[in-house]
Protein backbone atom coordinates (compact mmCIF):
# COMPACT_ATOMS: atom_id res chain seq x y z
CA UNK A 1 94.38 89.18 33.30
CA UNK A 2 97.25 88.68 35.94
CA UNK A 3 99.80 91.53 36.29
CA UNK A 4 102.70 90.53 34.68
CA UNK A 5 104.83 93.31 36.79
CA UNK A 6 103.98 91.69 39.99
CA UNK A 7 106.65 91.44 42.41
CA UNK A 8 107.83 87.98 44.31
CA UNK A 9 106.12 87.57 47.35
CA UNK A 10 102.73 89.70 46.68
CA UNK A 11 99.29 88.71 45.42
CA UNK A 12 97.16 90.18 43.17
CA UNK A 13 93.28 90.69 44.67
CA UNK A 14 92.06 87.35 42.69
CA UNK A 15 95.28 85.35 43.74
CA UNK A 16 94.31 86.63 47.44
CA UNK A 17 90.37 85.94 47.44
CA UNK A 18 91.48 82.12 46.37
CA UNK A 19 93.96 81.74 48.45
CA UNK A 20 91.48 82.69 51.74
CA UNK A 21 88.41 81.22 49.64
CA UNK A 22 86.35 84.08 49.72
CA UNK A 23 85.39 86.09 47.02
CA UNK A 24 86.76 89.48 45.18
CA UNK A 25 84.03 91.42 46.92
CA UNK A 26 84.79 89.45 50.15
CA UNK A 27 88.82 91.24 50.01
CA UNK A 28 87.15 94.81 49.16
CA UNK A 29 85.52 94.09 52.61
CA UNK A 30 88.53 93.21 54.36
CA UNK A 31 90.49 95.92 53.04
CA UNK A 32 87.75 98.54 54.34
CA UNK A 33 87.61 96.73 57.89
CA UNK A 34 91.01 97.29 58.47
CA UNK A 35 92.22 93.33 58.16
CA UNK A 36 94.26 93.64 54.96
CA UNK A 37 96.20 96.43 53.55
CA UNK A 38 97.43 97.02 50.27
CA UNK A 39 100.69 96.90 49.85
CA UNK A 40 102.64 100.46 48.68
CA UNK A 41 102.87 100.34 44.87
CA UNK A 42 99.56 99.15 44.24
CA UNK A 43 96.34 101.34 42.61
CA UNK A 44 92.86 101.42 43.93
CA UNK A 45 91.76 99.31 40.62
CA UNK A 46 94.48 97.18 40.87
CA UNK A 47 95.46 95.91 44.56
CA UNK A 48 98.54 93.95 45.59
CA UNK A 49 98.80 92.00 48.95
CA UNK A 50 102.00 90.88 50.83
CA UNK A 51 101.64 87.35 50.84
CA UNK A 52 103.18 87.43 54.24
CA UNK A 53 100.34 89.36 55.14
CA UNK A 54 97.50 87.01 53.63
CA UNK A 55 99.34 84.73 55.46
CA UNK A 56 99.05 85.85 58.56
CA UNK A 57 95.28 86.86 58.15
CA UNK A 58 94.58 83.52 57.12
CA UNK A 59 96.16 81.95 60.68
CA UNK A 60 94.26 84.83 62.48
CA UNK A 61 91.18 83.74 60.81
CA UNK A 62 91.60 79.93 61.41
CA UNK A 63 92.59 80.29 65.01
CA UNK A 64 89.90 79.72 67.29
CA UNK A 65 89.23 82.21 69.43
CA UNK A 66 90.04 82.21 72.82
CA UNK A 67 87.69 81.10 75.78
C-alpha cells in the first residue's frame, strides 16, 4: 500500500526499485553500500528516496565507466 503522506518529489522503496529495475531487496543493498540514502522523515520500515537522488544514481549507474 503506497503512502498516501508522501511528499512531491520523493519515492517510496517500491516506486524506487521500479524505477532502477531492480528489486526491493536490491534498494536495501544500495542503501547499506552507501549509494542511496533515505531521505530525513522517513522510518527504517518505511523508506523515502529523493527522486533527485534516484535520479542521479540511475545516470551514475548507466554511465560507462571510464577507460
Amino acid at each position: 500500500m503506497e503512502s498516501q503522506l508522501l511528499r512531491p518529489g520523493y519515492l517510496t522503496a517500491h516506486q524506487t526499485a521500479t524505477a532502477l529495475g531492480i528489486s526491493l531487496d536490491g534498494v536495501r543493498q544500495l542503501v547499506r553500500r552507501g549509494h542511496l540514502t533515505p531521505a530525513p522523515g522517513s522510518t527504517p520500515r518505511q523508506r523515502w528516496f529523493a527522486l533527485d537522488d534516484v535520479q542521479a544514481y540511475a545516470a551514475k549507474r548507466d554511465t560507462p565507466a571510464a577507460a
